[in-house]
Protein backbone atom coordinates (compact mmCIF):
# COMPACT_ATOMS: atom_id res chain seq x y z
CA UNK A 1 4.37 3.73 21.61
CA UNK A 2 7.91 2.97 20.44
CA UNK A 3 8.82 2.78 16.77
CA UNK A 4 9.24 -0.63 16.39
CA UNK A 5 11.23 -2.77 13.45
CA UNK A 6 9.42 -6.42 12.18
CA UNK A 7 10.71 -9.59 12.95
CA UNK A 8 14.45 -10.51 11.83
CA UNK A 9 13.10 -12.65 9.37
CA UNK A 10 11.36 -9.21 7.51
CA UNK A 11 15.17 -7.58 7.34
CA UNK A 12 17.37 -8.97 5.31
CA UNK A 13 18.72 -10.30 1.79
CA UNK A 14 16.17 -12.00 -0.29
CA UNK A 15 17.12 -11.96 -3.83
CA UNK A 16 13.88 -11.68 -6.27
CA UNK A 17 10.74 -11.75 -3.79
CA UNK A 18 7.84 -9.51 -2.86
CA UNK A 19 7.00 -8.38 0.52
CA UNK A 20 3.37 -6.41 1.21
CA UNK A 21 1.87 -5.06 4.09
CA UNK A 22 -2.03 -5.43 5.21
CA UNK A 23 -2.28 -1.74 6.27
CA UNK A 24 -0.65 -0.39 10.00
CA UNK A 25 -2.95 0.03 12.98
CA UNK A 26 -4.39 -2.30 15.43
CA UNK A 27 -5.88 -5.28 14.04
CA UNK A 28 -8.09 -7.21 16.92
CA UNK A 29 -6.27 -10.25 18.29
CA UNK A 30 -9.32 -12.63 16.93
CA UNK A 31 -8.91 -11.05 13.59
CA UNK A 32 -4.86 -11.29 13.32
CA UNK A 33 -4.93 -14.62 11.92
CA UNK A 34 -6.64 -13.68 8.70
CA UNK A 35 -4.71 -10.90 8.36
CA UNK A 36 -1.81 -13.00 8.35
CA UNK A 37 -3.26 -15.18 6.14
CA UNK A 38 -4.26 -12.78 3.38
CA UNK A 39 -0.61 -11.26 3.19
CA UNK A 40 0.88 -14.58 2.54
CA UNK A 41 -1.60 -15.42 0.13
CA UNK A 42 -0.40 -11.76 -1.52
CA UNK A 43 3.20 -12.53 -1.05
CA UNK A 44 2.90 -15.87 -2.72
CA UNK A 45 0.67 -14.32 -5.88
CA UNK A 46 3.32 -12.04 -6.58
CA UNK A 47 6.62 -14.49 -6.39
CA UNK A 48 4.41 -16.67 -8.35
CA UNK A 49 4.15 -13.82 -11.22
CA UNK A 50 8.40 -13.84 -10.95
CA UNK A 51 9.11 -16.94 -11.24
CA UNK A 52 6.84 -16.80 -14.55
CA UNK A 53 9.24 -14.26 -16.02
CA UNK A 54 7.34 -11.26 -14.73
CA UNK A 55 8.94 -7.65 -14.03
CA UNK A 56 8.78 -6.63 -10.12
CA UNK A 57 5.82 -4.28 -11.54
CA UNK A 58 3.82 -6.92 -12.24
CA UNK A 59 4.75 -8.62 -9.18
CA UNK A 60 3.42 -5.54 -7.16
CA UNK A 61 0.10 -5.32 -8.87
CA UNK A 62 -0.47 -9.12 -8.91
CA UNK A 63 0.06 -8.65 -4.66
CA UNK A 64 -1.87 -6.26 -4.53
CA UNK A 65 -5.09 -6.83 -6.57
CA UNK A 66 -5.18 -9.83 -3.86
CA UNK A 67 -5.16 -7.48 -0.94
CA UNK A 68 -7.76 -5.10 -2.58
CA UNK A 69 -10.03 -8.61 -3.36
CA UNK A 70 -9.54 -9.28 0.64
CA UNK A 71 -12.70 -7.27 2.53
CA UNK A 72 -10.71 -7.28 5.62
CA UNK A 73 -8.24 -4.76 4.47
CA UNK A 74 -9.01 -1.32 4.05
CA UNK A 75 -8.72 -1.63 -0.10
CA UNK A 76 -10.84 -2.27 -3.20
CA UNK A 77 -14.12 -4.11 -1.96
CA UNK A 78 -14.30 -3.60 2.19
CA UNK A 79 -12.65 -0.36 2.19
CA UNK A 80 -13.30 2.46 4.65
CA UNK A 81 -17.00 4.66 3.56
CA UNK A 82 -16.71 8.06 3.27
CA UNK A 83 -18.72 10.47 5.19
CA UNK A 84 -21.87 9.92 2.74
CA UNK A 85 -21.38 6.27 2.63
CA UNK A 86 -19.69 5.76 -0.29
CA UNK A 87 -16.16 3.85 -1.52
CA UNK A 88 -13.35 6.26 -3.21
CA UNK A 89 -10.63 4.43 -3.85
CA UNK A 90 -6.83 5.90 -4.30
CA UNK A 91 -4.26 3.50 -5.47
CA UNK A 92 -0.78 3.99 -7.17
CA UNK A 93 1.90 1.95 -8.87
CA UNK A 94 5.75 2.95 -9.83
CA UNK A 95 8.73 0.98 -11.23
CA UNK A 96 12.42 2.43 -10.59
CA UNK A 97 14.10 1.59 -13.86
CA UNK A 98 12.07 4.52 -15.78
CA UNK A 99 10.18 5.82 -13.19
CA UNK A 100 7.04 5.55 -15.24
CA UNK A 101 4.41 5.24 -12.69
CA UNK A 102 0.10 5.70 -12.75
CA UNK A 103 -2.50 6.85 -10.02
CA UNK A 104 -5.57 7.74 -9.44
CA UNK A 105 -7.36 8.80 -6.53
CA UNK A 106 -11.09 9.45 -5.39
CA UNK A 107 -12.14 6.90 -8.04
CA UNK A 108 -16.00 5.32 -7.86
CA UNK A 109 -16.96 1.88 -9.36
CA UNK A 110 -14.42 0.34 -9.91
CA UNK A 111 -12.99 -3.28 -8.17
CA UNK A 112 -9.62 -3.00 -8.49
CA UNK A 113 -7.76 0.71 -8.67
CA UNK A 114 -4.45 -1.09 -8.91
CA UNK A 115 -5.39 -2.10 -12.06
CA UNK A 116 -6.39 1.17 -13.15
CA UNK A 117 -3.22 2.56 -11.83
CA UNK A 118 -1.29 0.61 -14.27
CA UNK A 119 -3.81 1.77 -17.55
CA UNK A 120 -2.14 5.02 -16.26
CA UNK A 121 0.91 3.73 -16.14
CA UNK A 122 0.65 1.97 -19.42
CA UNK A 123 -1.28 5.30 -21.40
CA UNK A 124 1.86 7.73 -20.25
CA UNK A 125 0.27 10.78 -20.62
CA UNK A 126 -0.15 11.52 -17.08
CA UNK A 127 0.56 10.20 -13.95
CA UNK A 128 -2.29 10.99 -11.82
CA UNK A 129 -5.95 10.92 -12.90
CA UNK A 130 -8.86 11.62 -10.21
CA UNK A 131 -12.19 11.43 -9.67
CA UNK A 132 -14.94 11.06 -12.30
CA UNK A 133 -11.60 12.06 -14.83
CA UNK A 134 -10.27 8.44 -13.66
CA UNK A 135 -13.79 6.47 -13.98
CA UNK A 136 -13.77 8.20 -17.75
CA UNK A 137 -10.34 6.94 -18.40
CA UNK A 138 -11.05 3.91 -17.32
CA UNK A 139 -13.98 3.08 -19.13
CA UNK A 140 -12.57 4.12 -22.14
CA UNK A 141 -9.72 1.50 -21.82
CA UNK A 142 -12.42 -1.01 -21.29
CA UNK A 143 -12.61 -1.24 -17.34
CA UNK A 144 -15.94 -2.81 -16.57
CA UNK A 145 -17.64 -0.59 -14.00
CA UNK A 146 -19.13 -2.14 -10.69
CA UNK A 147 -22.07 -2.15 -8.58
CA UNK A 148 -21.00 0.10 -5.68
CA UNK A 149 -23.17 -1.38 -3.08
CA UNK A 150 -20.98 -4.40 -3.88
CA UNK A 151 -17.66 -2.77 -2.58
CA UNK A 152 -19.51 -2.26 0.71
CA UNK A 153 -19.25 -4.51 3.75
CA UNK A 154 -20.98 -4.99 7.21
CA UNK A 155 -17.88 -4.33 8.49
CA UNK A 156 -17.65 -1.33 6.72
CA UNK A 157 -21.11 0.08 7.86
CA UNK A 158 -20.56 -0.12 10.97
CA UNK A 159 -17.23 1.68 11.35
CA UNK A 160 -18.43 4.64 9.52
CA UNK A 161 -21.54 4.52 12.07
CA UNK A 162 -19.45 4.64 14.80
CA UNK A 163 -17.06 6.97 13.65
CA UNK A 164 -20.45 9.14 12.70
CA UNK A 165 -21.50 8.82 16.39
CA UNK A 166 -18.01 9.93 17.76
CA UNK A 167 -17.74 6.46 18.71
CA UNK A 168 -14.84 5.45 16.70
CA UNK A 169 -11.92 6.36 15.17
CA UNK A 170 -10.83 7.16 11.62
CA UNK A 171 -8.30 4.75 11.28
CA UNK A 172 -9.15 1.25 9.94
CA UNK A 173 -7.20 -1.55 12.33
CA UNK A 174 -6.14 -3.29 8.98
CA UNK A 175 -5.91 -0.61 6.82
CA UNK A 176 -4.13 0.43 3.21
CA UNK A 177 -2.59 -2.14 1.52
CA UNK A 178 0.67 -2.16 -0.36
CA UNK A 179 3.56 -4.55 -2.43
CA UNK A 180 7.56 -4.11 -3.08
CA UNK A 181 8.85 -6.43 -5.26
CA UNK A 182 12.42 -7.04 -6.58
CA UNK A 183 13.02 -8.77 -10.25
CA UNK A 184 15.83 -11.07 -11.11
CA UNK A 185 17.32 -7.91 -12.89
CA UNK A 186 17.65 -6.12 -10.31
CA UNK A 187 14.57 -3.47 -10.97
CA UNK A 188 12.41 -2.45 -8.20
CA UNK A 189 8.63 -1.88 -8.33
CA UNK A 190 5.94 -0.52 -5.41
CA UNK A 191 2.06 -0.83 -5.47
CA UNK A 192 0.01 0.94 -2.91
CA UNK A 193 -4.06 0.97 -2.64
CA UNK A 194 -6.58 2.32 0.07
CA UNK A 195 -10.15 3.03 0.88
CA UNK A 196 -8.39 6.31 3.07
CA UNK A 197 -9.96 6.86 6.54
CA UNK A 198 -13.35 5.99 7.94
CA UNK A 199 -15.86 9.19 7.09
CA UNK A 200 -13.44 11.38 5.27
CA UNK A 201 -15.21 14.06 3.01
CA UNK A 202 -15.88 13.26 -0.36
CA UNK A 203 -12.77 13.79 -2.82
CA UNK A 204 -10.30 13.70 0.16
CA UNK A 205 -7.14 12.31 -1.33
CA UNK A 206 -4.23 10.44 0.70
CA UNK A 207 -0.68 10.15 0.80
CA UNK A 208 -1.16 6.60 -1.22
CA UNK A 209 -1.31 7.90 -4.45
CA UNK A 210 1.23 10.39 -4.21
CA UNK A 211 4.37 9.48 -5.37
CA UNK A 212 7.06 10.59 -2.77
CA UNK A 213 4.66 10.27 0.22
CA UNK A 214 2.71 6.65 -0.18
CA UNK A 215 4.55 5.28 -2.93
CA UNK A 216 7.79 5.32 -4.35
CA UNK A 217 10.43 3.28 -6.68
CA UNK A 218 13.71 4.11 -8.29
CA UNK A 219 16.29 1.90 -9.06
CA UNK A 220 18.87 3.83 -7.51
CA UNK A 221 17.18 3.24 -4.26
CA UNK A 222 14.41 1.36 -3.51
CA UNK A 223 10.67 0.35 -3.57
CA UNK A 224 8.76 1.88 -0.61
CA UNK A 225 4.91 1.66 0.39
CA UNK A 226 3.35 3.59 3.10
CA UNK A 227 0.64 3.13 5.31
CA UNK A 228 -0.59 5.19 8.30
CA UNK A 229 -1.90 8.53 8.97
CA UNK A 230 -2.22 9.93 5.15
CA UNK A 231 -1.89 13.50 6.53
CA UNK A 232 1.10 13.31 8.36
CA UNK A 233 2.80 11.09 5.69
CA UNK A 234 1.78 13.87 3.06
CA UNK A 235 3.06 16.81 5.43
CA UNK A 236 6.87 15.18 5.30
CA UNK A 237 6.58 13.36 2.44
CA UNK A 238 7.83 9.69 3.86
CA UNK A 239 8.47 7.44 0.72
CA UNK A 240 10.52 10.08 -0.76
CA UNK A 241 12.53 10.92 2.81
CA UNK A 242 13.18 7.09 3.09
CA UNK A 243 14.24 6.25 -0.74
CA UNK A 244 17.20 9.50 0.04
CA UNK A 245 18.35 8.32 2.57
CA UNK A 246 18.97 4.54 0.63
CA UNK A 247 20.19 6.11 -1.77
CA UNK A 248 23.24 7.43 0.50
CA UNK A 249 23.28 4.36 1.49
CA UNK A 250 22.35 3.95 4.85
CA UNK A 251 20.82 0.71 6.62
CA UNK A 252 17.49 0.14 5.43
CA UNK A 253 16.48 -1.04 9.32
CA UNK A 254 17.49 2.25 10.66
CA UNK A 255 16.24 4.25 7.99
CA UNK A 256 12.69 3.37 8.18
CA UNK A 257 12.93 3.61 12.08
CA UNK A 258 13.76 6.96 12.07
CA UNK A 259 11.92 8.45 9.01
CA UNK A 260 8.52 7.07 11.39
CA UNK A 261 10.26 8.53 14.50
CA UNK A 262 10.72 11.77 12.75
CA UNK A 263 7.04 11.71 11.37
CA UNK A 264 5.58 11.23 14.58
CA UNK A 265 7.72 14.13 16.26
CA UNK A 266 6.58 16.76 13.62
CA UNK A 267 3.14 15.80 12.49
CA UNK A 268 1.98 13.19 15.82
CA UNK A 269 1.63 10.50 12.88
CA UNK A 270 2.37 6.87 13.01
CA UNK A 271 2.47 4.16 10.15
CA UNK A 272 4.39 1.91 8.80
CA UNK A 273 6.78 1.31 5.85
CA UNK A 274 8.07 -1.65 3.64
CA UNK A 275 10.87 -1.37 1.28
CA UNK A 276 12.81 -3.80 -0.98
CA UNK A 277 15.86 -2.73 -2.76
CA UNK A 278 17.97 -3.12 -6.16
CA UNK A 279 20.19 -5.52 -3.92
CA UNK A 280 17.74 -7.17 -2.43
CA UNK A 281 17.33 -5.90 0.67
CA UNK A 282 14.09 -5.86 2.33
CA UNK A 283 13.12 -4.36 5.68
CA UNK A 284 9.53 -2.80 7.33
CA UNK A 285 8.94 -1.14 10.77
CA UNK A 286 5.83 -0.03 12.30
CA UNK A 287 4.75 2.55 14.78
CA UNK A 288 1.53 1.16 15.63
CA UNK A 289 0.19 -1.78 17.37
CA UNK A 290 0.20 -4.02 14.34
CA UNK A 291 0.82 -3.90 10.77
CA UNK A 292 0.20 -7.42 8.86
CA UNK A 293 3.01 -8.53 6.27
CA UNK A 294 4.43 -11.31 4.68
CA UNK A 295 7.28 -11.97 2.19
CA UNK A 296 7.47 -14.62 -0.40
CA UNK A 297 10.87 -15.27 -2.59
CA UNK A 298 13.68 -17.51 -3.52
CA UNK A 299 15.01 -17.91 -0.11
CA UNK A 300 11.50 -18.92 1.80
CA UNK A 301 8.58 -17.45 3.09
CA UNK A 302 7.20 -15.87 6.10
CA UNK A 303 4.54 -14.06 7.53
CA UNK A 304 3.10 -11.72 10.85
CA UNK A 305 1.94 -8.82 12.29
């Protein structure tokens, strides 16, 4: 399949606004609708949070956490099982003015890693906590663990069964979630949070916590969120490959054609990307069948996949 770039509504000037993505794949035709749906509602969260007063970082974790609340997306409750039937969760959030930014990765009972992302964030010691050293951390900053069986869907169940059977595949058709937001100051802030892929062994980690792969934001840039094949976008490390080549100031459009076209060529990856800039530029591109999206901000609104 051909790289593709979204609609012309999804690349252009925007001012303030968020735009977030519902995970690339192929989402089944009856199912595109709600897809659809749940991005706008996203989009909309997060403008609402800046035309409150909030920073583009809390713009990307208010679009977010609605994504990761969404079962249909491969994110906080509904995400993809792992090979033992479980939910770990990787998420990540980074703003471009400071670069502070929070992760963790391979974390168990919790709702909502974006939030936990931003404890990180917040704490500043490190950037990237994993595993039962993120479920500590979070309980100690007063994260209310959850019921795992309560992050699991039907849906869920039965992709991991098929994917056990060698009857499916390890993608998830609406897959890892993520937000780019731009403030009326100009600063630049990405959120990105996944489930990873359908029966991958316990502690695998994907490219969606990684900052420089998934996730990336800097000022001097942009605000990037991957989604796709988390080993490919690892191996070239696509946020970071996309945010240079801003930052030399090429077109936003071309860039994130050619960073997928250059991932597919050396790893046989596809995915997608979204990006806002400083400016206010916004632009997203695809290499799969679909990839849900919306953006919400002072010029209008508008949604597909």
């Amino acid at each position: 399949m051909l790289v593709v770039a979204m609609p012309d509504v999804c690349a252009g000037e925007m001012g303030p606004g968020v735009l977030v993505h519902g995970g690339a794949g192929d989402v089944d035709p009856a199912r595109r609708s709600d897809h659809v749906d749940g991005c706008r509602e996203a989009a909309r969260a997060g403008f609402a949070v800046l035309r409150s007063g909030g920073s583009a970082l809390d713009a990307a974790q208010a679009a977010a956490r609605v994504l990761e609340d969404l079962p249909m997306f491969n994110a906080g409750t509904g995400a993809a099982l792992t090979e033992e039937g479980t939910v770990e969760h990787d998420a990540a959030l980074m703003e471009g003015t400071t670069l502070r930014a929070g992760g963790v990765a391979a974390v168990r009972g919790f709702k909502n890693p974006v939030d936990l992302a931003r404890a990180v964030l917040e704490d500043g010691r490190h950037v990237l906590l994993v595993g039962d050293g993120a479920a500590r951390f979070a309980r100690a900053h007063s994260f209310e663990a959850v019921d795992e069986a309560s992050l699991v869907t039907a849906r869920a169940r039965e992709a991991l069964a098929k994917v056990l059977s060698g009857r499916g595949a390890t993608g998830w058709a609406g897959g890892t979630i993520g937000a780019v937001a731009r403030d009326g100051r100009g600063g630049v802030a990405a959120a990105t949070s996944t489930g990873g892929t359908v029966g991958k062994r316990l502690g695998r980690v994907g490219d969606s916590p990684i900052l420089g792969a998934g996730t990336l934001a800097d000022d001097r840039a942009c605000a990037v969120s991957a989604t796709g094949d988390g080993e490919g976008i690892l191996k070239v490390g696509l946020a970071r490959v996309v945010a240079l080549a801003l930052e030399r100031g090429e077109v936003a459009e071309s860039v994130l054609v050619s960073a997928l076209e250059r991932m597919r060529e050396r790893t046989g990856a596809t995915g997608g990307l979204i990006v806002f800039t400083p400016a206010g530029r916004f632009a997203a591109a695809r290499s799969t069948a679909t990839m849900s999206w919306a953006v919400a901000g002072e010029r209008g609104q508008d949604a597909g996949i």
